[in-house]
N, C-alpha and C. Protein backbone atom coordinates (compact mmCIF):
# COMPACT_ATOMS: atom_id res chain seq x y z
N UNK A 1 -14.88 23.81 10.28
CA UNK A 1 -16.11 23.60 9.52
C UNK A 1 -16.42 22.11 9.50
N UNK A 2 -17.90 21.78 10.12
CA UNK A 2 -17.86 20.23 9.62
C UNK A 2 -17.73 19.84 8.60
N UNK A 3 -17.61 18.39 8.58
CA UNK A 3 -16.95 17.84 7.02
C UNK A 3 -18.13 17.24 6.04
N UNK A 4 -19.41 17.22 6.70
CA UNK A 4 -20.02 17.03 5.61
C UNK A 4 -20.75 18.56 4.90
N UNK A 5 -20.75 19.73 5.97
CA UNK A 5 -20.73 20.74 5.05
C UNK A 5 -19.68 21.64 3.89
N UNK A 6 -18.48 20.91 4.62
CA UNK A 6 -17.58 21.25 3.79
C UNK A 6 -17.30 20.63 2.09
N UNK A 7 -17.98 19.32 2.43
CA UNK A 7 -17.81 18.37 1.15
C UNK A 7 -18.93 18.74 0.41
N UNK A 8 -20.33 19.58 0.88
CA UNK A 8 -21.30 19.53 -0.16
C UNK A 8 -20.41 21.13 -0.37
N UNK A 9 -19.95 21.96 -0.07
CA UNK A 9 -19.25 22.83 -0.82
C UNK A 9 -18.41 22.82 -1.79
N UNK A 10 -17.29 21.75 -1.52
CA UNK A 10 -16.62 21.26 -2.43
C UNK A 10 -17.48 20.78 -3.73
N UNK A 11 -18.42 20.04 -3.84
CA UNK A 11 -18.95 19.50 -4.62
C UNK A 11 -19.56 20.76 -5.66
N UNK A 12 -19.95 21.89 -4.95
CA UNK A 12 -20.88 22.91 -5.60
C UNK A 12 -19.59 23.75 -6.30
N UNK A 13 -18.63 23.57 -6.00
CA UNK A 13 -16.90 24.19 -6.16
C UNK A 13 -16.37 25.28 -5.92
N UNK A 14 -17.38 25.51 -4.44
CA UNK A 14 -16.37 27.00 -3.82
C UNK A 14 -15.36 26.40 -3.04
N UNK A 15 -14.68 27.61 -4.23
CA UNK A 15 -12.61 27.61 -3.63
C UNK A 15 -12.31 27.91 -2.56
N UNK A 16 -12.97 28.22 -1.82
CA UNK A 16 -12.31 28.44 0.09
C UNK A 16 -12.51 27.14 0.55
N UNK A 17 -13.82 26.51 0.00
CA UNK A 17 -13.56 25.27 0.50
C UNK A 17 -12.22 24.13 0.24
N UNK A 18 -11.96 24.93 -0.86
CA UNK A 18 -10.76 23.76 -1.73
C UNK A 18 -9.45 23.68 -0.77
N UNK A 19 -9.63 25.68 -0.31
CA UNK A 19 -8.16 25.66 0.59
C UNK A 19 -8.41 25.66 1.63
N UNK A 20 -9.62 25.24 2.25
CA UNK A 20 -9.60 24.98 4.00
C UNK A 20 -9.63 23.44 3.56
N UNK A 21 -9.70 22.49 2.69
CA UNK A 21 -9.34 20.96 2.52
C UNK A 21 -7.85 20.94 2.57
N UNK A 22 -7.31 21.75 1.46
CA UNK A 22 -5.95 21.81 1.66
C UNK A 22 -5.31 22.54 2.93
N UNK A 23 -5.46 23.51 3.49
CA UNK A 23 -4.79 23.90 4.86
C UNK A 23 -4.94 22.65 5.53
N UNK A 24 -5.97 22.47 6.06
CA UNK A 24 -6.45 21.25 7.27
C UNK A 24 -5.98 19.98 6.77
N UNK A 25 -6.04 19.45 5.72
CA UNK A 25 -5.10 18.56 5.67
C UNK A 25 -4.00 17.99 5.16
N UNK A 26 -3.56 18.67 4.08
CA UNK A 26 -2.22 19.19 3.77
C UNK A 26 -1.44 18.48 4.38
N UNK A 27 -0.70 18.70 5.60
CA UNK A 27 0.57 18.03 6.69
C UNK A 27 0.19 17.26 7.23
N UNK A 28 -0.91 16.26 7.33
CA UNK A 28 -1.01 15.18 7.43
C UNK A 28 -1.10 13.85 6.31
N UNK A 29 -1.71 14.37 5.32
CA UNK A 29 -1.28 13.64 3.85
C UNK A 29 0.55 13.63 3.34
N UNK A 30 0.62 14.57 3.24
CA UNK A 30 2.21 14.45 3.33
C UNK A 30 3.28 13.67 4.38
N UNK A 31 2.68 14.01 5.44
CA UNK A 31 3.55 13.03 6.36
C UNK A 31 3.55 11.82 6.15
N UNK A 32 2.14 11.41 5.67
CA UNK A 32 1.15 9.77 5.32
C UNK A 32 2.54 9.37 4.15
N UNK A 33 2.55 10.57 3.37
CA UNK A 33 3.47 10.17 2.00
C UNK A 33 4.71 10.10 2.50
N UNK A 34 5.28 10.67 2.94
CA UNK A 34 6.65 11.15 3.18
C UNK A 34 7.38 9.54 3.91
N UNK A 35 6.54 8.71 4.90
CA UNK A 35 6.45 7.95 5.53
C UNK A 35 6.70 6.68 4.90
N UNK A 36 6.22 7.06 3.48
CA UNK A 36 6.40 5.77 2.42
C UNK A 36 7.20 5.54 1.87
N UNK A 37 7.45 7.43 1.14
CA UNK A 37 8.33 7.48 0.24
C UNK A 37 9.82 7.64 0.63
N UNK A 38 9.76 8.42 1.53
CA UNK A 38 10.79 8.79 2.51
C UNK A 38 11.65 9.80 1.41
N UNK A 39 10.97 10.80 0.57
CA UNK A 39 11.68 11.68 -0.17
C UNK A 39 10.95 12.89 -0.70
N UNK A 40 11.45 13.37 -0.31
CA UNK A 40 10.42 15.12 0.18
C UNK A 40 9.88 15.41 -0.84
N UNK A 41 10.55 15.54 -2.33
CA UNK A 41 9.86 15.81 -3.28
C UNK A 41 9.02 15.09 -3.81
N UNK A 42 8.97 13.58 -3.83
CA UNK A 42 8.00 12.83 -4.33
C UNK A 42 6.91 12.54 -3.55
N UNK A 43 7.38 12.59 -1.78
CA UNK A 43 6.30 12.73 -1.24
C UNK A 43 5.29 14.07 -1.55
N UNK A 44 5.92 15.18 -1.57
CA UNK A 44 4.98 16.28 -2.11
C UNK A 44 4.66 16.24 -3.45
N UNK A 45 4.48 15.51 -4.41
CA UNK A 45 4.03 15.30 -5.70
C UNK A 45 3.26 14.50 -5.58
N UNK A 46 3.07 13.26 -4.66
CA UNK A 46 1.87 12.55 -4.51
C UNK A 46 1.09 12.96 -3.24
N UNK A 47 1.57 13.96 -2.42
CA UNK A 47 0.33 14.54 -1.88
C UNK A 47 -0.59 15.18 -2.51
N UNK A 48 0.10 16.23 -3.79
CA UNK A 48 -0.65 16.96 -4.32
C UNK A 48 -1.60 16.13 -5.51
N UNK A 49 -1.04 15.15 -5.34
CA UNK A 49 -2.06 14.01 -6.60
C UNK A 49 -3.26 14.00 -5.90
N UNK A 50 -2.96 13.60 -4.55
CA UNK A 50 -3.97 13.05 -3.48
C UNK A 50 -4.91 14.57 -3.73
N UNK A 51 -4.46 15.11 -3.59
CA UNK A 51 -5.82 16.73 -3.29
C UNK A 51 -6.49 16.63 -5.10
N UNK A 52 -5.56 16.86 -6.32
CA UNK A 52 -5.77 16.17 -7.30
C UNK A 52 -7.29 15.47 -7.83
N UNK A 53 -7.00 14.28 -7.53
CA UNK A 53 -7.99 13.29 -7.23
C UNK A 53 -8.50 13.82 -6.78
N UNK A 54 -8.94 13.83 -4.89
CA UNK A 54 -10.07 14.23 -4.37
C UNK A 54 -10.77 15.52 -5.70
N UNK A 55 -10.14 16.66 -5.62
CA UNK A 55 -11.05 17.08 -6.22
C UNK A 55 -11.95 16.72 -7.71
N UNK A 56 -11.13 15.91 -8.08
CA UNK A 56 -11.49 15.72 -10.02
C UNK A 56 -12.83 14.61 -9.35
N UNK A 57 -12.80 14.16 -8.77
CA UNK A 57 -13.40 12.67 -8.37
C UNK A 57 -14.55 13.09 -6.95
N UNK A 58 -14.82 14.66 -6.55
CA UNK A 58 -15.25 15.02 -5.72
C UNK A 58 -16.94 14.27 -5.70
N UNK A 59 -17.57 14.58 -6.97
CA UNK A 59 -18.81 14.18 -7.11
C UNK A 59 -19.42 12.86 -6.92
N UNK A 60 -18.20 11.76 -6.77
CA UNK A 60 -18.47 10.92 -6.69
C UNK A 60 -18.16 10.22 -5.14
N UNK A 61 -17.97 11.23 -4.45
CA UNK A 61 -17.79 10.73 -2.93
C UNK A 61 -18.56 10.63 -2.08
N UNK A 62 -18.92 9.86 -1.17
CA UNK A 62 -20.02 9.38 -0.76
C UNK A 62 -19.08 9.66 1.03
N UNK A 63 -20.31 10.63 1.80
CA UNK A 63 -19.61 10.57 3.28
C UNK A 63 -20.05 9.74 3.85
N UNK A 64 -19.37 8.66 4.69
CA UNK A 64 -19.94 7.52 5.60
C UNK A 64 -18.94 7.56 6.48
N UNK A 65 -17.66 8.07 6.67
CA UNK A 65 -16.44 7.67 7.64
C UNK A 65 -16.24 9.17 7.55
N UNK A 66 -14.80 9.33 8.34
CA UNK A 66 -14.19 10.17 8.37
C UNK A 66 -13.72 10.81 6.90
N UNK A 67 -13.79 11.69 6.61
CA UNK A 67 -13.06 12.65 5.36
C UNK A 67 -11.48 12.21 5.11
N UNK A 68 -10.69 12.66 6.70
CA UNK A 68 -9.28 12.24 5.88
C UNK A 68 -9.28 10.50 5.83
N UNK A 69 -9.51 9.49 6.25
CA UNK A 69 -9.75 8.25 5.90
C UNK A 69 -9.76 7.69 4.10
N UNK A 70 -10.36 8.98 3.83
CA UNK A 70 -10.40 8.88 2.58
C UNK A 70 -9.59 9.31 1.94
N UNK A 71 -8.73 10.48 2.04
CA UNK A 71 -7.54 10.96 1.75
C UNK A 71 -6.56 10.05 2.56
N UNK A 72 -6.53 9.49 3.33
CA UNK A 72 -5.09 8.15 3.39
C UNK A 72 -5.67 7.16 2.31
N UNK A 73 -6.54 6.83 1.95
CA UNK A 73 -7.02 5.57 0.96
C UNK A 73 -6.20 6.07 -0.06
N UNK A 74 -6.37 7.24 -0.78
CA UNK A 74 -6.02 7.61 -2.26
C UNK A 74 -4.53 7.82 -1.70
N UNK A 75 -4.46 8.53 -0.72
CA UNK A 75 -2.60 8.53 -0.56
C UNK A 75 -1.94 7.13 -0.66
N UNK A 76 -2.79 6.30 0.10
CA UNK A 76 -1.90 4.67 -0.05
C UNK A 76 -2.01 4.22 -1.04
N UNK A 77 -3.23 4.27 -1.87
CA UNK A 77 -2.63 3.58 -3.55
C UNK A 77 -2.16 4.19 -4.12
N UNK A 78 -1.74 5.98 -4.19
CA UNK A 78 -0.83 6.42 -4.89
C UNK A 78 0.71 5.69 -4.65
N UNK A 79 0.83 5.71 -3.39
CA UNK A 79 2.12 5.48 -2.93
C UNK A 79 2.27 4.08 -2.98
N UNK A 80 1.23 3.25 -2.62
CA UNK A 80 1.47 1.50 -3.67
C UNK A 80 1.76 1.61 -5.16
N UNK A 81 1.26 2.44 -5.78
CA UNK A 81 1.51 2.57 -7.58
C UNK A 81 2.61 2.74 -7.84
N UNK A 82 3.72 3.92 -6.83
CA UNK A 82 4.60 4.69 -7.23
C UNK A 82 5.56 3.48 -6.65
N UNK A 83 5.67 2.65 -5.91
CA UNK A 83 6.59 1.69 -5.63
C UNK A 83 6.93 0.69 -6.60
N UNK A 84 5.19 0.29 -6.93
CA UNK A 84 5.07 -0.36 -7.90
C UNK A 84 5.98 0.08 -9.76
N UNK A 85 5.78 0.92 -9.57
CA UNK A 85 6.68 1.62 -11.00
C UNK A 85 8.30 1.83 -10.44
N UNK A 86 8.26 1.86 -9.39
CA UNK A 86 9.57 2.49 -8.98
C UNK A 86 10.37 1.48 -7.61
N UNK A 87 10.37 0.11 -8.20
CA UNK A 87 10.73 -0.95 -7.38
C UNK A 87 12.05 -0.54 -6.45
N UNK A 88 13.01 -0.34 -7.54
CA UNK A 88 14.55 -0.29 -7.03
C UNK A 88 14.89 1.05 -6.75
N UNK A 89 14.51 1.94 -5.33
CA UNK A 89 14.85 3.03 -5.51
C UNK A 89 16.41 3.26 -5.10
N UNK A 90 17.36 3.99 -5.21
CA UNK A 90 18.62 3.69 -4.38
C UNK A 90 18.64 4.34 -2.93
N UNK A 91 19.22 3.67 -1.93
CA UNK A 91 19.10 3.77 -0.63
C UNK A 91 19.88 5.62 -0.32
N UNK A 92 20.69 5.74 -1.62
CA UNK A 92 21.12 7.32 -1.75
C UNK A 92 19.87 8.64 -1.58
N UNK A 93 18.62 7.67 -2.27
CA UNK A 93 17.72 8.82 -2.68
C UNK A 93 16.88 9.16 -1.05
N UNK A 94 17.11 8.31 -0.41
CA UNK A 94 16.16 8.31 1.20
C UNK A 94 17.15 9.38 1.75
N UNK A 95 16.30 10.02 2.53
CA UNK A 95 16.33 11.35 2.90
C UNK A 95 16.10 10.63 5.16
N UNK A 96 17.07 11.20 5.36
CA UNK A 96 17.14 11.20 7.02
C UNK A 96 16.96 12.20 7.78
N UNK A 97 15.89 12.05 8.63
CA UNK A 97 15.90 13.58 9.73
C UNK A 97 16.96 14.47 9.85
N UNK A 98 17.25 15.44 10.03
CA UNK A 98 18.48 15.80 10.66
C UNK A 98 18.07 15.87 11.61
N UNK A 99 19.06 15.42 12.80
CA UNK A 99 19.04 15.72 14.33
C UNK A 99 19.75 16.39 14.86
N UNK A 100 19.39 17.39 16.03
CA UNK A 100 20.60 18.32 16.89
C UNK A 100 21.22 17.65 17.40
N UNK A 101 21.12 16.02 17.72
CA UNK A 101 21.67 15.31 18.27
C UNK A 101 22.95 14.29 17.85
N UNK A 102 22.75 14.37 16.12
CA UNK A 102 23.50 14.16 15.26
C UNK A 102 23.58 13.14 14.61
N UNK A 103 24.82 12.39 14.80
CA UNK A 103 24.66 11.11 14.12
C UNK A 103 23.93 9.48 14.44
N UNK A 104 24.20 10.12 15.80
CA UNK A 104 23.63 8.65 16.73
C UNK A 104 22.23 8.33 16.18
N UNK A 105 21.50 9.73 16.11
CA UNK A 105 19.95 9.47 15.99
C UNK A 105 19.85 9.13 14.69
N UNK A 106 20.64 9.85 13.78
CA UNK A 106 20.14 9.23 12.35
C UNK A 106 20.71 8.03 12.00
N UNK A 107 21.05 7.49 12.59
CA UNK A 107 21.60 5.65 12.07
C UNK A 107 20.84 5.02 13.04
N UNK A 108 20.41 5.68 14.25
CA UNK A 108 18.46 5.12 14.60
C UNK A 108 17.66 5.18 14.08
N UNK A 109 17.67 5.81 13.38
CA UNK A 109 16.44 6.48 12.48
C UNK A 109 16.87 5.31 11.00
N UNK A 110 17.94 5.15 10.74
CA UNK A 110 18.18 4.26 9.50
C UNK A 110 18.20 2.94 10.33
N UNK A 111 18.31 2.58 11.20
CA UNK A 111 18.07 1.15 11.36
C UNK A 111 16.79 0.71 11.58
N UNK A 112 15.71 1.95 12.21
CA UNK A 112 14.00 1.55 11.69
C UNK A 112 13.73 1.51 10.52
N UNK A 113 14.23 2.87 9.61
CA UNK A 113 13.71 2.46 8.64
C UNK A 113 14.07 0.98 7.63
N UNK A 114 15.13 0.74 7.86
CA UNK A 114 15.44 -0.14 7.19
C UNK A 114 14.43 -1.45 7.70
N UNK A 115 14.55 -1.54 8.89
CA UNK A 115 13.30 -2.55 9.92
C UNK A 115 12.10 -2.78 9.19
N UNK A 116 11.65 -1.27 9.14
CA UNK A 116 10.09 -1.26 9.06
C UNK A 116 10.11 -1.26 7.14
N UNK A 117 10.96 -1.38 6.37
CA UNK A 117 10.87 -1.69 4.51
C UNK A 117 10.98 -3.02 4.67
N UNK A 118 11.56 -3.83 5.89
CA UNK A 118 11.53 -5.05 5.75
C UNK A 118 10.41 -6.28 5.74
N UNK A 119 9.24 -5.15 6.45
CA UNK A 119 8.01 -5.54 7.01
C UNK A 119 7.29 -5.93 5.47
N UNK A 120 6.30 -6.91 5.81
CA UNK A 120 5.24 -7.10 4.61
C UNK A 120 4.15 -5.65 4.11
N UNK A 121 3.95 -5.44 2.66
CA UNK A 121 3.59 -3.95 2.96
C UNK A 121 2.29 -3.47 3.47
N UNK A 122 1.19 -4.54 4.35
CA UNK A 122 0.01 -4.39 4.92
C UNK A 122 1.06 -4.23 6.28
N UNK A 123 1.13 -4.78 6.88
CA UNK A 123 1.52 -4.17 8.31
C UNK A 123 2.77 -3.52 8.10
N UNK A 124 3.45 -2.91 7.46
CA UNK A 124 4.00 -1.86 7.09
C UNK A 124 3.31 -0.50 6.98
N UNK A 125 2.22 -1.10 6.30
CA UNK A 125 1.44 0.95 6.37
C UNK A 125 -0.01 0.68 7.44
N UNK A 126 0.10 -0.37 8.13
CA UNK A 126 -0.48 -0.11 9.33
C UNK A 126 -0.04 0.23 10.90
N UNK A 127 1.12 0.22 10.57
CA UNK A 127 2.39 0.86 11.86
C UNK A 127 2.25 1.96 11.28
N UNK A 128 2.65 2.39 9.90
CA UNK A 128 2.82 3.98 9.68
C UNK A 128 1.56 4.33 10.44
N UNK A 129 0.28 3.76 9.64
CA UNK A 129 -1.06 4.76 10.07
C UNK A 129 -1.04 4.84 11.83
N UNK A 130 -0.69 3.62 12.38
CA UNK A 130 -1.24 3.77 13.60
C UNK A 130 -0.09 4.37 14.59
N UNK A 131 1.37 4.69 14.14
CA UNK A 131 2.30 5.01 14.98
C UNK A 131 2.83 6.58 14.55
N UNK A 132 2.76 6.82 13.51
CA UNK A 132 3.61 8.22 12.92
C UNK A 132 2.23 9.06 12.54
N UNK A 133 1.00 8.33 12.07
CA UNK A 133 -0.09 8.93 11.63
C UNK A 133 -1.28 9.16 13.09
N UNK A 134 -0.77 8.42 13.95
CA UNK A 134 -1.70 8.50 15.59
C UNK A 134 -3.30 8.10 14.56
N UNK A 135 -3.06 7.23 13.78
CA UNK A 135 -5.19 6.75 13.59
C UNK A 135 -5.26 5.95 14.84
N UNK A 136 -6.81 5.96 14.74
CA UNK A 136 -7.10 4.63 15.58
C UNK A 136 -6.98 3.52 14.87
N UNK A 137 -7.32 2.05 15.60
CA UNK A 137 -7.56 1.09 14.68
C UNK A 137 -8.18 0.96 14.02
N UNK A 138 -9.62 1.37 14.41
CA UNK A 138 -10.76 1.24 13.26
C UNK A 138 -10.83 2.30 12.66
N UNK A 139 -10.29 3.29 12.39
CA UNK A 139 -9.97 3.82 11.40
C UNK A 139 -9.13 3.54 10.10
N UNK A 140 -8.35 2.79 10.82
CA UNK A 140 -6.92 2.03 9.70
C UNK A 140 -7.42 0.83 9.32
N UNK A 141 -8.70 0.37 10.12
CA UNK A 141 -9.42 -0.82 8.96
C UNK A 141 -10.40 -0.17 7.88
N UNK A 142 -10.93 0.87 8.22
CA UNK A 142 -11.64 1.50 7.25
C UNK A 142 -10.75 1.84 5.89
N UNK A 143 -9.72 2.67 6.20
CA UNK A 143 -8.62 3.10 5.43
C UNK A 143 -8.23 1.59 4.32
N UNK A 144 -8.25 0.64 5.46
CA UNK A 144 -7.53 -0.28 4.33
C UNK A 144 -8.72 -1.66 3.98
N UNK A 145 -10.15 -1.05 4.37
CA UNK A 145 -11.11 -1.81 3.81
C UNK A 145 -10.86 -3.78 4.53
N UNK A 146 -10.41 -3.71 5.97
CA UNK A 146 -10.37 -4.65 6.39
C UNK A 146 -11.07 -4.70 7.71
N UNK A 147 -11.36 -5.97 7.99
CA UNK A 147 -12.51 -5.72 9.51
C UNK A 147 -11.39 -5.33 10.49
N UNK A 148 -12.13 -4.80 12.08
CA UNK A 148 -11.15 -4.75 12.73
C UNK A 148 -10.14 -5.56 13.65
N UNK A 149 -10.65 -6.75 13.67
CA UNK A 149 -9.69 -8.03 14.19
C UNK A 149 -8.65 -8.69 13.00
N UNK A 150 -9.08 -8.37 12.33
CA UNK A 150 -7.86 -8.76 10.52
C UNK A 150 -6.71 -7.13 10.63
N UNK A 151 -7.05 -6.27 11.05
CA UNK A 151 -6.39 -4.96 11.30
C UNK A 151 -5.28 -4.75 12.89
N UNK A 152 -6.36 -5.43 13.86
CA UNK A 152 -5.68 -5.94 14.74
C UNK A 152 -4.54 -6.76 14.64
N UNK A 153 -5.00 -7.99 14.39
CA UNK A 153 -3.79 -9.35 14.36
C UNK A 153 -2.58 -8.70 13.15
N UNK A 154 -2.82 -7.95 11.88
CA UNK A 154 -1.70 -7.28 11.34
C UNK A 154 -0.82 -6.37 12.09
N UNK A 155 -1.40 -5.80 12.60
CA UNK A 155 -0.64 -4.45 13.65
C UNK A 155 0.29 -5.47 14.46
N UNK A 156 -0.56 -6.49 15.25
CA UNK A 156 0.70 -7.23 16.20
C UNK A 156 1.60 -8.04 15.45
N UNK A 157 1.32 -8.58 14.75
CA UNK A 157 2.31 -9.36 13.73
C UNK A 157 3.45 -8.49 13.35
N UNK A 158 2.84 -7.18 12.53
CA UNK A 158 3.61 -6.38 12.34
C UNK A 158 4.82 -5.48 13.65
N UNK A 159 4.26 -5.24 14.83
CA UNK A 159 4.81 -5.07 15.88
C UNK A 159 5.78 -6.37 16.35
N UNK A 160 5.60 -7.59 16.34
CA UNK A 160 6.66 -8.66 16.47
C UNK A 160 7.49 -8.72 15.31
N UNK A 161 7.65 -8.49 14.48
CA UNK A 161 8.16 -8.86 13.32
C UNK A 161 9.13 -7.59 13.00
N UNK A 162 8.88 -6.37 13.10
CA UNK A 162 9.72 -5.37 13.41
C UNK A 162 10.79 -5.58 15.13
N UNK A 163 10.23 -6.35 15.98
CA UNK A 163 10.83 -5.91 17.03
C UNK A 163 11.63 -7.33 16.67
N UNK A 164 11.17 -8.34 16.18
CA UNK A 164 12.56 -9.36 15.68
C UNK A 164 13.75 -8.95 14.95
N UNK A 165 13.05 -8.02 14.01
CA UNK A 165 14.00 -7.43 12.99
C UNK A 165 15.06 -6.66 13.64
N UNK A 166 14.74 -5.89 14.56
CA UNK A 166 15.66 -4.61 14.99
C UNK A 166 16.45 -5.60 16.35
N UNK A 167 15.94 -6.51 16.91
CA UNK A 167 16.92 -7.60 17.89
C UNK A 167 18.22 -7.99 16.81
N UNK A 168 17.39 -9.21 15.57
CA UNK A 168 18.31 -9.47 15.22
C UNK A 168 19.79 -8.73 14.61
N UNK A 169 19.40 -6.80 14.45
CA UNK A 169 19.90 -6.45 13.51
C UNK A 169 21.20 -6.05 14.89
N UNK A 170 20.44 -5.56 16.21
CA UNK A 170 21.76 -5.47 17.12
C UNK A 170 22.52 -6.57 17.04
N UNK A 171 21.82 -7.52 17.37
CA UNK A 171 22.93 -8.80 17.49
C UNK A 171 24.06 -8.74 16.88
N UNK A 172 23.47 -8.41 15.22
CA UNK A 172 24.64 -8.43 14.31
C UNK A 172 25.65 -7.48 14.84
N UNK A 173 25.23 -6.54 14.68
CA UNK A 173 26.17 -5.49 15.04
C UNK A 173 27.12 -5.17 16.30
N UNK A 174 26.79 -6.40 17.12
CA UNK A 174 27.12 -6.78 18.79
C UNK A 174 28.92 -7.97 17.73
N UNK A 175 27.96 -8.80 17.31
CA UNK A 175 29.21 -9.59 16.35
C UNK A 175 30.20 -8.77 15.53
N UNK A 176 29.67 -8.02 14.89
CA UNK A 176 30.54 -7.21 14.06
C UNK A 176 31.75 -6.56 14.92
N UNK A 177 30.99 -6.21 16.37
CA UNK A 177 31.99 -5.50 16.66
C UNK A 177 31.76 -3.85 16.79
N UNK A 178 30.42 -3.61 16.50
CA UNK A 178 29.59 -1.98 16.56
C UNK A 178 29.38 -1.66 17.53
């Protein structure tokens, strides 16, 4: 269904519309969260904020971009708020893929993530959007209300600055003896 007939439905408040918003984008808001939070249940408590919002706040939405654009906006300041309240989470509470492959992959998987928490948190959730979320760029400047050469130069910054991070972190581990 297109999305601007779908949103003047929403607005009028038929419920099929509510759950073809939620089917269709559902597992992509969550992933958006999950990406942040890196913990299944809180990521699914602030997805469901995200649908939440959209709907309480429906009347006041104005279509000019993409629909989910707007659902990553409200997902990223939920998930800026919830950091914000919830600074020190313990590295116990992060949740790792399981792999068939086993351990190798998940202490790959923990040495990005650890990489990419190290990042500043603008090109931090502009790798998420543009690498785990597949946006375009100018979509992820819309999302984060920045032009697209200020969206650009973050992405590469952010792309050098992760790929310093994960050099220096072999090195270490070349010293250690890993």
């Amino acid at each position: 269904m297109e999305n601007n007939r779908l949103i003047r439905k929403l607005k009028m408040g038929d419920k099929k519309s509510v759950n073809l918003v939620f089917e269709q984008y559902y597992d992509k808001v969550y992933g958006f969260c999950y990406r942040h939070v890196t913990h299944k249940e809180t990521a699914e408590d602030l997805t469901q904020e995200v649908f939440l919002r959209v709907l309480k706040h429906i009347e006041d939405y104005r279509h000019y971009g993409k629909f989910e654009n707007y659902l990553y906006v409200i997902a990223g300041n939920l998930c800026r708020d919830f950091y914000k309240k919830n600074k020190n989470l313990p590295l116990c509470e992060m949740e790792l893929p399981v792999e068939e492959t086993g351990f190798i992959q998940s202490e790959q998987a923990l040495v990005v993530k650890e990489a990419l928490d190290r990042l500043p948190e603008l090109e931090r959730e502009i790798i998420y959007l543009r690498f785990y979320q597949d946006r375009k760029i100018k979509d992820i400047a819309k999302i984060r209300n920045l032009k697209l050469s200020t969206t650009k130069y973050h992405l590469k910054r952010g792309q050098e600055l992760l790929l310093e991070y994960l050099q220096n972190d072999h090195e270490l581990g070349k010293e250690a003896g890993i």
